[in-house]
Protein backbone atom coordinates (compact mmCIF):
# COMPACT_ATOMS: atom_id res chain seq x y z
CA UNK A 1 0.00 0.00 0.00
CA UNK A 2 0.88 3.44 -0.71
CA UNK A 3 1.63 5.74 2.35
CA UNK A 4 0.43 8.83 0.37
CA UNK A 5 -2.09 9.29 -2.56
CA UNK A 6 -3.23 12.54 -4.16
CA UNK A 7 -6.93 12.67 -5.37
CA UNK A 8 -9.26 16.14 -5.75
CA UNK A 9 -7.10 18.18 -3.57
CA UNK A 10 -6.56 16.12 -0.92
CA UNK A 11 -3.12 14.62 0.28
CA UNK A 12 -4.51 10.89 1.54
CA UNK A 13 -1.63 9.69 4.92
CA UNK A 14 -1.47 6.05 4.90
CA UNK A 15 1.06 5.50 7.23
CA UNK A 16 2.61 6.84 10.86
CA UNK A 17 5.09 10.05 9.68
CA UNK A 18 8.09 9.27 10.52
CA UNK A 19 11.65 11.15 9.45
CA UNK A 20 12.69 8.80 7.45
CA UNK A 21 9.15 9.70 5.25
CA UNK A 22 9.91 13.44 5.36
CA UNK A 23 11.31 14.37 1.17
CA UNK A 24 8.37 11.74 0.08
CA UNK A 25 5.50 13.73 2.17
CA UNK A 26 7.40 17.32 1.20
CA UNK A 27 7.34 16.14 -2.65
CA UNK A 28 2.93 15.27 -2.29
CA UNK A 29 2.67 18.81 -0.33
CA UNK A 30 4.13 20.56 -3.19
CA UNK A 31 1.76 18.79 -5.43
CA UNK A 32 -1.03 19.10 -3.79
CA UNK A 33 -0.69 23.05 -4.14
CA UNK A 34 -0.57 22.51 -7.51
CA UNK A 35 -4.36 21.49 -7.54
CA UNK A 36 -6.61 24.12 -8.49
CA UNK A 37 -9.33 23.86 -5.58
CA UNK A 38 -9.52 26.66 -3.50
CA UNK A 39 -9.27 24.93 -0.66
CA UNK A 40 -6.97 21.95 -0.28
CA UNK A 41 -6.84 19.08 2.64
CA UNK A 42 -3.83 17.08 3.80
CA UNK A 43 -6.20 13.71 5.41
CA UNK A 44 -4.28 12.75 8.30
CA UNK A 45 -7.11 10.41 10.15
CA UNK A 46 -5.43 7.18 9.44
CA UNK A 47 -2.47 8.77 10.86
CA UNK A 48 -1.50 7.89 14.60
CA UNK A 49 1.69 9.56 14.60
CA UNK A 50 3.60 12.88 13.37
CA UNK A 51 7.13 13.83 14.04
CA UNK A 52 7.76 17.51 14.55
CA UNK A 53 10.11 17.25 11.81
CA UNK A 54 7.13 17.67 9.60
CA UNK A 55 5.38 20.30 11.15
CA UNK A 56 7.62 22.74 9.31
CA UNK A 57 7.05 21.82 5.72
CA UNK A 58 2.71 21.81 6.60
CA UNK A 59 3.78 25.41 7.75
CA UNK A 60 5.13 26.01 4.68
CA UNK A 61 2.40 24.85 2.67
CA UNK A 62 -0.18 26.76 5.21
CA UNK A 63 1.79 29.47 3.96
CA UNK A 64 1.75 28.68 0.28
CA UNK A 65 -1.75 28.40 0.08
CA UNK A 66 -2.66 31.94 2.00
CA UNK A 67 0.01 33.79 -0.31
CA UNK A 68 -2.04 31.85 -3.16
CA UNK A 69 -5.35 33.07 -1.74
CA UNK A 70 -6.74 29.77 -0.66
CA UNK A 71 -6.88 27.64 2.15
CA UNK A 72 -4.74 24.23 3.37
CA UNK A 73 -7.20 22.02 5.48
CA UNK A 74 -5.85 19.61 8.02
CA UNK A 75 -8.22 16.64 8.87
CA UNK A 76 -7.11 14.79 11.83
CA UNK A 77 -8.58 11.92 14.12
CA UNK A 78 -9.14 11.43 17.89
CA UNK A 79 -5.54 9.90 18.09
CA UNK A 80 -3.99 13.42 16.68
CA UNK A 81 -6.47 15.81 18.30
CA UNK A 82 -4.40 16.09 21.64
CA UNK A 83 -1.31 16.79 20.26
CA UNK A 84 -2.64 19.17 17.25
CA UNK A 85 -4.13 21.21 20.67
CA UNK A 86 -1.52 20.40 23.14
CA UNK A 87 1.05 21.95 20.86
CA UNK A 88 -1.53 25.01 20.16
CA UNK A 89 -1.21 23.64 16.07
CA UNK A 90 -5.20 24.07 16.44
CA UNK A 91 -4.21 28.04 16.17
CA UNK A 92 -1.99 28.10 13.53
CA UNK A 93 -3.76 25.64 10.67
CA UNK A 94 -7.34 24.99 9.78
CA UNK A 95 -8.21 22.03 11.18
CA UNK A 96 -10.96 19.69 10.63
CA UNK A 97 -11.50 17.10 13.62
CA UNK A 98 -12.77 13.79 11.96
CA UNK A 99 -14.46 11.02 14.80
């Protein structure tokens, strides 16, 4: 199975992201800003992990898509929801709680 798929403007997370997943995930982000939709998702509730590493480069494509005039969604499950909150993330993307 593919840990990442691209369909309509949303960025599909199969898998726990880990470092070693980092230039794969930064290489879909890029792409996914290429999609026309005004607003764009990155679907991380099949997702029970995130290393800060990769916090950074959804900043950057928060950041992408406001200087483009449109908006980066980030769906996440109960299993994310604390930290997303815990780390005040919940402030600084748009987030979509999913469960």
């Amino acid at each position: 199975m593919q840990k990442f798929a691209l369909e309509n403007g949303v960025l599909f997370v199969h898998a726990n992201l880990y470092p070693y997943l980092l230039r794969e995930f930064e290489q879909f982000c890029q792409r996914l800003l290429r999609f026309p939709n005004r607003t764009v998702f990155i679907d991380l509730t099949r997702c029970d992990f995130v290393s800060t590493v990769f916090l950074s480069t959804m900043i950057r494509a928060h950041l992408e898509a406001q200087r483009q005039e449109r908006r980066l969604v980030i769906k996440i499950g109960p299993s994310l929801e604390q930290f997303f909150v815990y780390a005040s993330l919940d402030k600084t993307f748009n987030i979509e709680k999913i469960g």
